[in-house]
Protein backbone atom coordinates (compact mmCIF):
# COMPACT_ATOMS: atom_id res chain seq x y z
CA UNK A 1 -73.58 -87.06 8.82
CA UNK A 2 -70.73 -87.64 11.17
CA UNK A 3 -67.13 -86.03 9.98
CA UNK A 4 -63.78 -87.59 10.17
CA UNK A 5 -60.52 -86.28 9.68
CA UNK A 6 -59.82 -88.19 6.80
CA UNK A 7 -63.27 -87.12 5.38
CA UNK A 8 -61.79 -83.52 5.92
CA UNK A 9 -58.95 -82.88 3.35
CA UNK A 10 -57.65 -86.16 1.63
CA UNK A 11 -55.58 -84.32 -0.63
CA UNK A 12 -52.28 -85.91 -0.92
CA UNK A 13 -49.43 -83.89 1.46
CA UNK A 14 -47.39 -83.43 -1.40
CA UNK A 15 -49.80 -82.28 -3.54
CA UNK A 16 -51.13 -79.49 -0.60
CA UNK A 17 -47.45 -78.05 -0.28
CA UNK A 18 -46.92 -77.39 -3.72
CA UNK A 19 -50.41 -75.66 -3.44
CA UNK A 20 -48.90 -73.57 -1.34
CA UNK A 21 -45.70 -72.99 -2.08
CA UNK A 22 -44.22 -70.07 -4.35
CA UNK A 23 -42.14 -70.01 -7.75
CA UNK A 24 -39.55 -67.55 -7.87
CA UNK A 25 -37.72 -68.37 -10.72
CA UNK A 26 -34.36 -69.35 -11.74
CA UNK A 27 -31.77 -67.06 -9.62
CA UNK A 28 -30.49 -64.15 -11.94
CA UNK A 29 -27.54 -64.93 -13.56
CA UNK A 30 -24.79 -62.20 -12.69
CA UNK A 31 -22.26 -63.13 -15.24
CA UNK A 32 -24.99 -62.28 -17.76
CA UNK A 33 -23.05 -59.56 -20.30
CA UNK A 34 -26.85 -57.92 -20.40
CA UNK A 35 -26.76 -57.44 -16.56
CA UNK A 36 -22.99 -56.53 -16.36
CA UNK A 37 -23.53 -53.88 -18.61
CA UNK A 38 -26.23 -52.69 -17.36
CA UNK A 39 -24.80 -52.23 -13.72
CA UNK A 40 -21.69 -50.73 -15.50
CA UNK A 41 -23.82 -47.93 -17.18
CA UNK A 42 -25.32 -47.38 -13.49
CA UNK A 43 -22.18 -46.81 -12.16
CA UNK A 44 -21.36 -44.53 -14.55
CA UNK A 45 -24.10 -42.79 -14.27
CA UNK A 46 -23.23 -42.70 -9.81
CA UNK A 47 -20.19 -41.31 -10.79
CA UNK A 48 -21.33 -38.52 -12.92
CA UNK A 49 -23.49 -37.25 -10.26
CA UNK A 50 -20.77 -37.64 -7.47
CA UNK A 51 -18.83 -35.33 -9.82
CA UNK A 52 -21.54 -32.93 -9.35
CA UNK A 53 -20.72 -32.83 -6.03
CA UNK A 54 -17.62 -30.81 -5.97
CA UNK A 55 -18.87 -28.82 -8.54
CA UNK A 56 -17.13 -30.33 -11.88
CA UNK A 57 -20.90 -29.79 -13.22
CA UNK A 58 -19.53 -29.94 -16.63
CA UNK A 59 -19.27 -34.26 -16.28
CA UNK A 60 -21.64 -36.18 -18.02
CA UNK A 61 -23.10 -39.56 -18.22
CA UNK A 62 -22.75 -41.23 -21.85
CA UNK A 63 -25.90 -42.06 -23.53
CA UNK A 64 -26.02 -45.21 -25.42
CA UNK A 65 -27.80 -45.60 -28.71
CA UNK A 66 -30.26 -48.46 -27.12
CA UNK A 67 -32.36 -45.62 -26.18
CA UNK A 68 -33.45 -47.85 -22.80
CA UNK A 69 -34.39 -46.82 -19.46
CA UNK A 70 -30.64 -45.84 -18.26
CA UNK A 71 -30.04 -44.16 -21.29
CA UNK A 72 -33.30 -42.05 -20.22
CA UNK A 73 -31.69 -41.96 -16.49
CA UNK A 74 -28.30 -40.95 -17.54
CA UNK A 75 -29.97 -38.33 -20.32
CA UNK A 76 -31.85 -36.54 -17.79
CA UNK A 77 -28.36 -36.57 -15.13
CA UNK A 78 -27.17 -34.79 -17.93
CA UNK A 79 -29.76 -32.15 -17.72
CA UNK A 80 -29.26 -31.62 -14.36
CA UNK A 81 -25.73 -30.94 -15.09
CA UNK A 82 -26.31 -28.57 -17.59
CA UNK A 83 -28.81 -26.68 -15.39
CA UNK A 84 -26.33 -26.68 -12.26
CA UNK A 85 -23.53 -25.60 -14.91
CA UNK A 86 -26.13 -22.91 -16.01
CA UNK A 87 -26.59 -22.12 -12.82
CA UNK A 88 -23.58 -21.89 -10.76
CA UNK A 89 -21.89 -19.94 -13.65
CA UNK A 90 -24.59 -17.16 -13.04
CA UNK A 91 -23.85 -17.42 -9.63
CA UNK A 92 -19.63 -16.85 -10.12
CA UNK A 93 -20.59 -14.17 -11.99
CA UNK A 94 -22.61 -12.24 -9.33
CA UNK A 95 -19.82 -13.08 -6.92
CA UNK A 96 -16.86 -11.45 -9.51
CA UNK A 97 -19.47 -8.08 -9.64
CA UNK A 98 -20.10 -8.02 -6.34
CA UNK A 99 -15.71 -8.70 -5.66
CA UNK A 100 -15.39 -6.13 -7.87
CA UNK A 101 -17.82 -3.54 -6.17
CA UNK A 102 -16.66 -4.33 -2.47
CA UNK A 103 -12.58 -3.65 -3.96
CA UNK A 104 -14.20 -0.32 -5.36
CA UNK A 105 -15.51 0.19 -1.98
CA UNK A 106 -12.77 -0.82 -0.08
CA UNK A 107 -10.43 1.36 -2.39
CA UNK A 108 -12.56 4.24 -1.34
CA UNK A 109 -12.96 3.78 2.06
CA UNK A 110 -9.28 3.31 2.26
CA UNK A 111 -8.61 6.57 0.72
CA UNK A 112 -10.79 8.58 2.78
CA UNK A 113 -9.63 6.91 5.77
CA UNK A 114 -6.14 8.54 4.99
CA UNK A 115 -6.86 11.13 3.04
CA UNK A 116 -8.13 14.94 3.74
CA UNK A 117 -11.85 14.75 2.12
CA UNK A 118 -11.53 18.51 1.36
CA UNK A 119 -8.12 19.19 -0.22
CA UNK A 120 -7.29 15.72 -1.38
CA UNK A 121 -3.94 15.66 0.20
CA UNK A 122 -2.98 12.94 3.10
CA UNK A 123 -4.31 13.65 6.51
CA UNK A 124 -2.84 13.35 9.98
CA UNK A 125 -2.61 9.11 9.93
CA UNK A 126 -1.22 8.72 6.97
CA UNK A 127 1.43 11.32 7.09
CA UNK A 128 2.72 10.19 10.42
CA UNK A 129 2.99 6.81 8.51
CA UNK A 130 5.51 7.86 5.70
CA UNK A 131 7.58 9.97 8.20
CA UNK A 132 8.13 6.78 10.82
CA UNK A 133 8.60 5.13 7.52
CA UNK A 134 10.84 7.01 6.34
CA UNK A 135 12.91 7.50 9.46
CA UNK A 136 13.14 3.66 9.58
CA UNK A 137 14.76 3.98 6.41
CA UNK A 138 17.61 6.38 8.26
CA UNK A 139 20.66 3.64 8.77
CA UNK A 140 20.04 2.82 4.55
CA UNK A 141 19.71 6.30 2.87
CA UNK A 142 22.76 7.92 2.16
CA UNK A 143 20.75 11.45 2.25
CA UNK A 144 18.47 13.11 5.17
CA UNK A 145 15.02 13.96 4.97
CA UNK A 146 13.36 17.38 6.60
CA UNK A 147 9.80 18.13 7.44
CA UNK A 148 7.83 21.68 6.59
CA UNK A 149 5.40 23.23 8.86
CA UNK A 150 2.86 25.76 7.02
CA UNK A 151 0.55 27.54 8.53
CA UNK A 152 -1.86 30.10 6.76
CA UNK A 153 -1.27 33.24 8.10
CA UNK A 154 -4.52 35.40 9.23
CA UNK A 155 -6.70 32.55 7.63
CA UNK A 156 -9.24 33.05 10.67
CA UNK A 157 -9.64 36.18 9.37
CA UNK A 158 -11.07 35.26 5.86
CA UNK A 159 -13.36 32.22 7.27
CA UNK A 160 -14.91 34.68 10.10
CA UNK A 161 -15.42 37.56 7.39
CA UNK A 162 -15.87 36.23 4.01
CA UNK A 163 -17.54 32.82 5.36
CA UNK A 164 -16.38 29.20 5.70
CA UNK A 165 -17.11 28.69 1.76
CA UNK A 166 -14.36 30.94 0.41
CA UNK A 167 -11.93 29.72 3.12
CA UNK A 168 -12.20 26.19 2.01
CA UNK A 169 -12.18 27.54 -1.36
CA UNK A 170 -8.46 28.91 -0.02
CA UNK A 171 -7.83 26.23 1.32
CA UNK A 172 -7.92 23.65 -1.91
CA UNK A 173 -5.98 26.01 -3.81
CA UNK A 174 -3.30 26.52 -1.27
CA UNK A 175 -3.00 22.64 -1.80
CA UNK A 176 -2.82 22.55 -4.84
CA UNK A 177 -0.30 25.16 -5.03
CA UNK A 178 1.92 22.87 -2.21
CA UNK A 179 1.47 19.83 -4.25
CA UNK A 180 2.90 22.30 -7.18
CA UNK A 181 6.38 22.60 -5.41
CA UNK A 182 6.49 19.12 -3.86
CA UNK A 183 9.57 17.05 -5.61
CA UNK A 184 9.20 13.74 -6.62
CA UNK A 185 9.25 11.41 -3.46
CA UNK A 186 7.84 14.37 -1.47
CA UNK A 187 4.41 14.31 0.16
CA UNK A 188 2.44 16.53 2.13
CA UNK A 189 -0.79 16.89 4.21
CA UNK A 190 -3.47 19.04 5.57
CA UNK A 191 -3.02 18.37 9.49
CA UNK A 192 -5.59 21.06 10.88
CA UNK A 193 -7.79 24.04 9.39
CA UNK A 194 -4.71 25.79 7.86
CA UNK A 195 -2.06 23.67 8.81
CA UNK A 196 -0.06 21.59 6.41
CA UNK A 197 2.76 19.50 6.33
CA UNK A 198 5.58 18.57 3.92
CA UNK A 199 7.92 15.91 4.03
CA UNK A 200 11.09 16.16 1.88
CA UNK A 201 12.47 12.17 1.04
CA UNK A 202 15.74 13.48 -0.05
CA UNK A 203 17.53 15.81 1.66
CA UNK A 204 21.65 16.76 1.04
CA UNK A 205 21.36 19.75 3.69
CA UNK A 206 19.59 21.92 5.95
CA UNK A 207 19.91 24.93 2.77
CA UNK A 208 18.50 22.24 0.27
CA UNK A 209 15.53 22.12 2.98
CA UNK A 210 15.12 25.85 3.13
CA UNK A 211 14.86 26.34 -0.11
CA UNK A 212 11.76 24.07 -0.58
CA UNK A 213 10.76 25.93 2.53
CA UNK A 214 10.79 29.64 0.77
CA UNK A 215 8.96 28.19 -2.84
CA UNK A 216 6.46 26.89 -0.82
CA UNK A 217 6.23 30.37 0.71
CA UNK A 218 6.61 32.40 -2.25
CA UNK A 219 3.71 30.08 -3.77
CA UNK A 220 1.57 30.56 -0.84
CA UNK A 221 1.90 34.37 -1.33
CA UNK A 222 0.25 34.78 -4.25
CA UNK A 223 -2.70 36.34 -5.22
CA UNK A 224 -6.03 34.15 -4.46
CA UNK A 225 -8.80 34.75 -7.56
CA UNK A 226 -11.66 33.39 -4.93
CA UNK A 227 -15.52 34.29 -5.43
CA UNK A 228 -15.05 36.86 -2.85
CA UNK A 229 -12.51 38.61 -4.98
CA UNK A 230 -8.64 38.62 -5.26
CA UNK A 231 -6.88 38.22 -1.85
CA UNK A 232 -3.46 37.59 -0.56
CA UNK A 233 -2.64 35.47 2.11
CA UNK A 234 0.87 35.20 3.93
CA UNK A 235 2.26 31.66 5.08
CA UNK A 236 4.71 30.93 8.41
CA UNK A 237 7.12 28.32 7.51
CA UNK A 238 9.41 26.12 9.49
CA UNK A 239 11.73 23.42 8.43
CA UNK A 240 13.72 20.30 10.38
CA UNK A 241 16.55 18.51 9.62
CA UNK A 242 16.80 14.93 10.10
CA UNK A 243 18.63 14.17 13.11
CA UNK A 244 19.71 11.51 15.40
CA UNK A 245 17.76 13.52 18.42
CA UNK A 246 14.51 12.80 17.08
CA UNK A 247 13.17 8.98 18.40
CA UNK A 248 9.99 9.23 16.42
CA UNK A 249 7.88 11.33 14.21
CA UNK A 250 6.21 13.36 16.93
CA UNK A 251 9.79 14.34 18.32
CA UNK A 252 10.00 15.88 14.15
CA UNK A 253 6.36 17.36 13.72
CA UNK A 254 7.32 19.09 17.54
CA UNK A 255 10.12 20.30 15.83
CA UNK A 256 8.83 21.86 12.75
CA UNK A 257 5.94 23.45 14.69
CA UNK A 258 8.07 25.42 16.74
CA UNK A 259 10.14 26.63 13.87
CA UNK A 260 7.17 27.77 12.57
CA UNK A 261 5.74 29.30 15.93
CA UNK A 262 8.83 31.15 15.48
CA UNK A 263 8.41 32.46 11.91
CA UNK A 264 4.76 33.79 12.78
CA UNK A 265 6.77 35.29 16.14
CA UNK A 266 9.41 37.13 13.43
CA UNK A 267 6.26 38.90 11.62
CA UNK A 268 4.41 36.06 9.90
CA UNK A 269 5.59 35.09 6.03
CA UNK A 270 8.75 33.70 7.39
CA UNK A 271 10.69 30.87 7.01
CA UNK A 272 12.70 29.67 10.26
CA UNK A 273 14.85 26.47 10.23
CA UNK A 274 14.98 24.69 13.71
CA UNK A 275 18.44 24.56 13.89
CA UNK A 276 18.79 28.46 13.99
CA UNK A 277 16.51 28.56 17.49
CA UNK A 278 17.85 25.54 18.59
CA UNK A 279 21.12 27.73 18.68
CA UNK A 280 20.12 30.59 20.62
């Protein structure tokens, strides 16, 4: 049997592209107060977690009583702020320990950085600080200042014979006996193996500075109870005035150690003022 095109399909048109076509329903209806309220709870919910992200983890979504699908959204939001509150809390806390343990740390550092390790007392740095300080200060002080150079007299001696134990064993109670006499405002340092030195902050006159100078030396003289026995070690003192000669603190400490070159010179146990050789 022969075929025709209108023996194919006769199907009305009309009725073929409805066949075809598809029914997508009515367009959604965006002044619905279901929908609105919906997309309002959404945004809420968006804005919770964008305050998450600069860390105001304590935010949180509000949970209607509906019990719905956002309310399940916006209830588990809330979870993750509680866990990032949790969280970062445990993490601020570990950060104020470890702040804590590095200031420790730094403290330390910082005080064996300028401090003698042995004796306790300032070391070279830091009392070359307070002495430029405190010559800055010159043009605003009414009074002077001086500086003390002590030296140990025959101290080789007792570290070559009785061994480097009981001379260090000297040594920290020779500074504790300096730090005995200091004044307040005073401050002194171990600048060598038995070399200290003493700054005085207030000074009325080169005789105020000399006395200091003999305490320290009458200190220094006493017996020593060390594990070796009882011995008796001398000290060579010498003492500088401030002056308008000196342009720094090295010009001072040059000073003071020749005054007290020239106490060990006089028979060791002396006390020499730099004025006095600066005069003959």
């Amino acid at each position: 049997m022969t075929t025709t095109p209108e023996s194919e399909d006769r199907t009305p048109l009309r009725t073929r592209d409805a066949a075809v076509s598809t029914d997508s329903g009515p367009e959604p209806d965006r002044d619905d107060p279901r929908r609105r309220d919906i997309e309002r709870r959404l945004e809420e919910i968006v804005g919770t977690i964008q305050e998450f992200a600069v860390l105001r983890f304590e935010a949180r979504a509000k949970v209607s009583p509906l019990g719905d699908i956002v309310d399940a959204v916006a209830a588990g939001v809330n979870f993750l702020g509680e866990e990032l509150e949790a969280s970062y809390g445990e993490i601020e806390r570990k950060i104020a320990d470890r702040t804590a343990e590095l200031e420790v740390i730094t403290h330390e550092l910082t005080r064996r950085t300028l401090h003698d390790e042995l004796t306790g007392l300032a070391n070279r740095t830091l009392f070359w600080d307070r002495l430029s300080h405190r010559m800055s200060l010159a043009n605003r002080r009414h009074s002077g200042y001086a500086v003390i150079f002590v030296d140990l007299d025959k101290f080789k001696e007792i570290n070559d014979t009785l061994g480097h134990g009981v001379g260090d064993e000297l040594l920290v109670d020779a500074a504790a006996r300096i730090r005995g006499v200091l004044r307040a405002g005073d401050s002194a340092a171990r600048v060598g193996g038995d070399e200290f030195l003493v700054l005085l902050d207030d000074v009325g006159s080169p005789e105020e500075a000399m006395i200091v100078a003999n305490r320290l030396s009458a200190a220094l003289q006493e017996p020593y109870e060390l594990e070796a026995g009882q011995r008796i070690v001398t000290a060579s003192t010498g003492a500088v005035v401030s002056s308008d000669e000196f342009g720094d603190a090295d010009a001072v400490i040059a000073a003071a150690d020749n005054a007290m070159y020239e106490a060990k010179q006089r028979g060791r146990g002396q006390c020499v003022l730099y004025s006095e050789i600066r005069q003959t």
